[in-house]
N, C-alpha and C. Protein backbone atom coordinates (compact mmCIF):
# COMPACT_ATOMS: atom_id res chain seq x y z
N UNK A 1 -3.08 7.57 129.29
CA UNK A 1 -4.39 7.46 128.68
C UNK A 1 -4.43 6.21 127.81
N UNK A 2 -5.95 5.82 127.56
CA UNK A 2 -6.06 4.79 127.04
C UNK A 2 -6.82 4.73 125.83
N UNK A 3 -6.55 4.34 124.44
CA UNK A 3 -7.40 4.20 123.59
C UNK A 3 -7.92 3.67 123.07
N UNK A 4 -9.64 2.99 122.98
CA UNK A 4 -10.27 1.70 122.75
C UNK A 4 -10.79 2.35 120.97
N UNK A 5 -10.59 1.29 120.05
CA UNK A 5 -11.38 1.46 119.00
C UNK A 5 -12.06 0.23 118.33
N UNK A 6 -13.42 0.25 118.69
CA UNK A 6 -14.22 -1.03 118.07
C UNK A 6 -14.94 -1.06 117.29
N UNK A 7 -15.28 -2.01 116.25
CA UNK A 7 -16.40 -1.98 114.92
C UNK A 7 -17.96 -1.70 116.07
N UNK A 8 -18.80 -1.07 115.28
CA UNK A 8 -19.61 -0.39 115.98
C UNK A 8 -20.92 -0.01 114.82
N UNK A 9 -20.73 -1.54 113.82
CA UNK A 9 -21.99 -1.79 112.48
C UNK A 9 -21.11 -1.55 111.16
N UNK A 10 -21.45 -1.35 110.48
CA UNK A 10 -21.00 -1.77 109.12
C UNK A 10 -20.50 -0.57 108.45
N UNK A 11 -20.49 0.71 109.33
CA UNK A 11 -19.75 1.71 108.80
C UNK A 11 -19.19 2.96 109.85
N UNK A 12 -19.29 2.46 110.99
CA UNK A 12 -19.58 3.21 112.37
C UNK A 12 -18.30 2.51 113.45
N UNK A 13 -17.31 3.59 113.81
CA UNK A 13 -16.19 2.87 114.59
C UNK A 13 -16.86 3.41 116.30
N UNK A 14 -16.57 2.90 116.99
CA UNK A 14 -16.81 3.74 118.61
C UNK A 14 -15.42 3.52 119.09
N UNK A 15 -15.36 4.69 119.28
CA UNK A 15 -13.94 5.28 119.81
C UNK A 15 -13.73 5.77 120.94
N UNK A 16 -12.89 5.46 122.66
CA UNK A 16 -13.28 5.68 123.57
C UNK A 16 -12.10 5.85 124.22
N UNK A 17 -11.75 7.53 124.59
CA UNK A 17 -10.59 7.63 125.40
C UNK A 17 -10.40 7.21 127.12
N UNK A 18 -9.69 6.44 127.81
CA UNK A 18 -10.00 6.39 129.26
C UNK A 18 -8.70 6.83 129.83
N UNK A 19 -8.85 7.45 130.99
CA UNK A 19 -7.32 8.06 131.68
C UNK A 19 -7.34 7.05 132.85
N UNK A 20 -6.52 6.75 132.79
CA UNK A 20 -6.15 5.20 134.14
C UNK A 20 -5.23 6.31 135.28
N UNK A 21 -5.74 6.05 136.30
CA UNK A 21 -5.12 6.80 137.53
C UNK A 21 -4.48 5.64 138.57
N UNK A 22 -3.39 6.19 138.80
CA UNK A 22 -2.84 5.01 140.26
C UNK A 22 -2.17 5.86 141.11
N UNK A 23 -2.49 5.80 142.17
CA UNK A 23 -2.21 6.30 143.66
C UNK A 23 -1.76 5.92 144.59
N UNK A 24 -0.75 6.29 145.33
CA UNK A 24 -0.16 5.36 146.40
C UNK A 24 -0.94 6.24 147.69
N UNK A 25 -1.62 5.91 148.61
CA UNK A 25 -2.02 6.29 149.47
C UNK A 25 -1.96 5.75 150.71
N UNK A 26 -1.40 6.55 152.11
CA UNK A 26 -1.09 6.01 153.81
C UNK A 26 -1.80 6.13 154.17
N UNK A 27 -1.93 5.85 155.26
CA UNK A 27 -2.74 6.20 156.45
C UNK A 27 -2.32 5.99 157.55
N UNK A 28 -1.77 6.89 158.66
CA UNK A 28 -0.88 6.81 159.80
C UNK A 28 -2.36 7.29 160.77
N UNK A 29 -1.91 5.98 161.96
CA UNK A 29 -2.24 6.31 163.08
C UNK A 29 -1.39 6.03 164.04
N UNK A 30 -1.47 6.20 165.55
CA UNK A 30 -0.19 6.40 166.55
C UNK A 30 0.39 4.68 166.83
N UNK A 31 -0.78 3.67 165.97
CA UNK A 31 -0.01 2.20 166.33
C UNK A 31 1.08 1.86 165.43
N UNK A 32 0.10 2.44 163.93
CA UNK A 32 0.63 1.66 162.81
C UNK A 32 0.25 2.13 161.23
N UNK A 33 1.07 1.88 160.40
CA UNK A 33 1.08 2.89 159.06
C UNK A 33 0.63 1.47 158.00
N UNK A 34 -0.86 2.34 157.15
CA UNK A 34 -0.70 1.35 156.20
C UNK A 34 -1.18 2.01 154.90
N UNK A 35 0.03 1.03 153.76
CA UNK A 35 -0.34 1.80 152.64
C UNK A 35 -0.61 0.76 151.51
N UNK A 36 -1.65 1.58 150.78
CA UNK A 36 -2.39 0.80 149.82
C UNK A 36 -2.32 1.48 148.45
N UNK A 37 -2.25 1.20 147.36
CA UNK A 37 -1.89 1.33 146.05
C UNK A 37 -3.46 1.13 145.61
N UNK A 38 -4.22 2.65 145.07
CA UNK A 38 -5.48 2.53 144.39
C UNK A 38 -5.06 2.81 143.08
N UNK A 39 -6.13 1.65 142.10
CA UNK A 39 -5.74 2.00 140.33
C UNK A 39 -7.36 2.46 140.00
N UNK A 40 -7.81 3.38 139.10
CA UNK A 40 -9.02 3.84 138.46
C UNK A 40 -8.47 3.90 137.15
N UNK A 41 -9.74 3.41 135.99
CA UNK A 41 -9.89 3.84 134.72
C UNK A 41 -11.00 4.87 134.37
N UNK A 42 -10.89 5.92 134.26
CA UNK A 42 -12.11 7.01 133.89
C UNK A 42 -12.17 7.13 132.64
N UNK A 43 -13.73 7.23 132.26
CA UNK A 43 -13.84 7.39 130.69
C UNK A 43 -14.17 8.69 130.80
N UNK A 44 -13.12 9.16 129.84
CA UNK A 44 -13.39 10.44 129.48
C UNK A 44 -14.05 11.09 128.11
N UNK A 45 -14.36 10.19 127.43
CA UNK A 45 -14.70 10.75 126.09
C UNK A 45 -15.61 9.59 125.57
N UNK A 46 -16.39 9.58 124.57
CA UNK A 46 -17.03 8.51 124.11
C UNK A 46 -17.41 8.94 122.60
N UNK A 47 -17.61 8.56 121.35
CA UNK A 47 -18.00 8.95 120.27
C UNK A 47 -17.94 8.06 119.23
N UNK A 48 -18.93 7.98 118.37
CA UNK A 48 -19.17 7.33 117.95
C UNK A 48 -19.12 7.70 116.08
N UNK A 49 -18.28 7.48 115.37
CA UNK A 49 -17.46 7.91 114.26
C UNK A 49 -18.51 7.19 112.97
N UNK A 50 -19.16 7.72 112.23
CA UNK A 50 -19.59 7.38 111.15
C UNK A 50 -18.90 7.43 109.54
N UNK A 51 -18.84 6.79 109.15
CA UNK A 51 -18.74 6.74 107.76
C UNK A 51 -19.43 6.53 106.72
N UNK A 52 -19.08 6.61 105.44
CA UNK A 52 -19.72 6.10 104.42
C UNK A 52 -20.51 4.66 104.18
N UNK A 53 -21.94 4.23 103.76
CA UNK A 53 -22.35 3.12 103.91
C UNK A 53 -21.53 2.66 101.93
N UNK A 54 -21.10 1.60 102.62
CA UNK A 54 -20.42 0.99 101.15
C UNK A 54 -21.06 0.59 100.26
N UNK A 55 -21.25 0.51 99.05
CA UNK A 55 -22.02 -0.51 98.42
C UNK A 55 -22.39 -1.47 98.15
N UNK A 56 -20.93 -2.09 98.49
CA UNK A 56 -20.86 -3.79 98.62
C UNK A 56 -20.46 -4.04 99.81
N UNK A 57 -20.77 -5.30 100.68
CA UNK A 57 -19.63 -5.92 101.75
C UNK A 57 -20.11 -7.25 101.91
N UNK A 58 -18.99 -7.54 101.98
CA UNK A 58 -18.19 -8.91 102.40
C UNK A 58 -17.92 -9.61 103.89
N UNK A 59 -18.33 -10.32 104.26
CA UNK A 59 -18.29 -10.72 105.31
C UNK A 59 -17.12 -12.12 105.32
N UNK A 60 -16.24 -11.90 105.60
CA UNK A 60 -15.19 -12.98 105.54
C UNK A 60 -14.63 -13.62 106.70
N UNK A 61 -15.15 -13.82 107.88
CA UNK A 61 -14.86 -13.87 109.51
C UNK A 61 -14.45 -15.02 109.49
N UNK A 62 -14.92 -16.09 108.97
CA UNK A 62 -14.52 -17.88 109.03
C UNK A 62 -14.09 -18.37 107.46
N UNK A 63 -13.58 -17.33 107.01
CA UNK A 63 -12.83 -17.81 105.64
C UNK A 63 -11.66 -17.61 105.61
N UNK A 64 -10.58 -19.29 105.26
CA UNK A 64 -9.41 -18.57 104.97
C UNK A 64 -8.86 -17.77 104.18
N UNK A 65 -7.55 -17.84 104.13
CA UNK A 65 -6.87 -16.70 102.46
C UNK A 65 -7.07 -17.91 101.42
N UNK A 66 -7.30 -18.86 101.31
CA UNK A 66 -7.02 -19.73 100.05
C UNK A 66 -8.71 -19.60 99.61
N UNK A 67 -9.54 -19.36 100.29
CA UNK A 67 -11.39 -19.59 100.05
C UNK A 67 -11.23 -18.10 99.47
N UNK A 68 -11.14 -16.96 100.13
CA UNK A 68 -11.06 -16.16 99.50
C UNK A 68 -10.29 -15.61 98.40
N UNK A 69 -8.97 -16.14 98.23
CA UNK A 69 -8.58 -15.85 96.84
C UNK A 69 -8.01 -16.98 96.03
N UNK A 70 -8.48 -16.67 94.57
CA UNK A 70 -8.17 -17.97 93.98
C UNK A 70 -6.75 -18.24 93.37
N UNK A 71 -6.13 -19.17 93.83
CA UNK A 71 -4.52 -18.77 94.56
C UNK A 71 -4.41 -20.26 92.96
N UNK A 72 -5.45 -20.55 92.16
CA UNK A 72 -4.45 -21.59 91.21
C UNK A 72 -4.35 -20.55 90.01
């Protein structure tokens, strides 16, 4: 199984389990045998996790550590 967790707004995670399947599968007929390897990802779950709205936030995406803290 697989577990995705992404920001999903400013207080809200989306959280998404998927089960990945792989199969080896033949197929015989009287000339000739052929086998092929199928992979699937199924989503099995989906939800969407709320939290508390903060009071303050900060948006710091294109700031380094030295802009954000005052390091003299």
């Amino acid at each position: 199984m697989n577990q995705i967790s992404s920001q999903f707004g400013i207080n809200q995670t989306l959280h998404r389990i998927y089960l990945k399947l792989k199969c080896k599968a033949s197929i015989l007929t009287p000339f000739q045998s052929v086998s092929k390897t199928i992979e699937s990802e199924i989503l099995l779950t989906e939800t969407v996790i709320v939290g508390e709205v903060p009071e303050t936030y900060y948006f710091y995406d294109n700031l380094g550590f030295e802009d954000i803290l005052d390091t003299n």
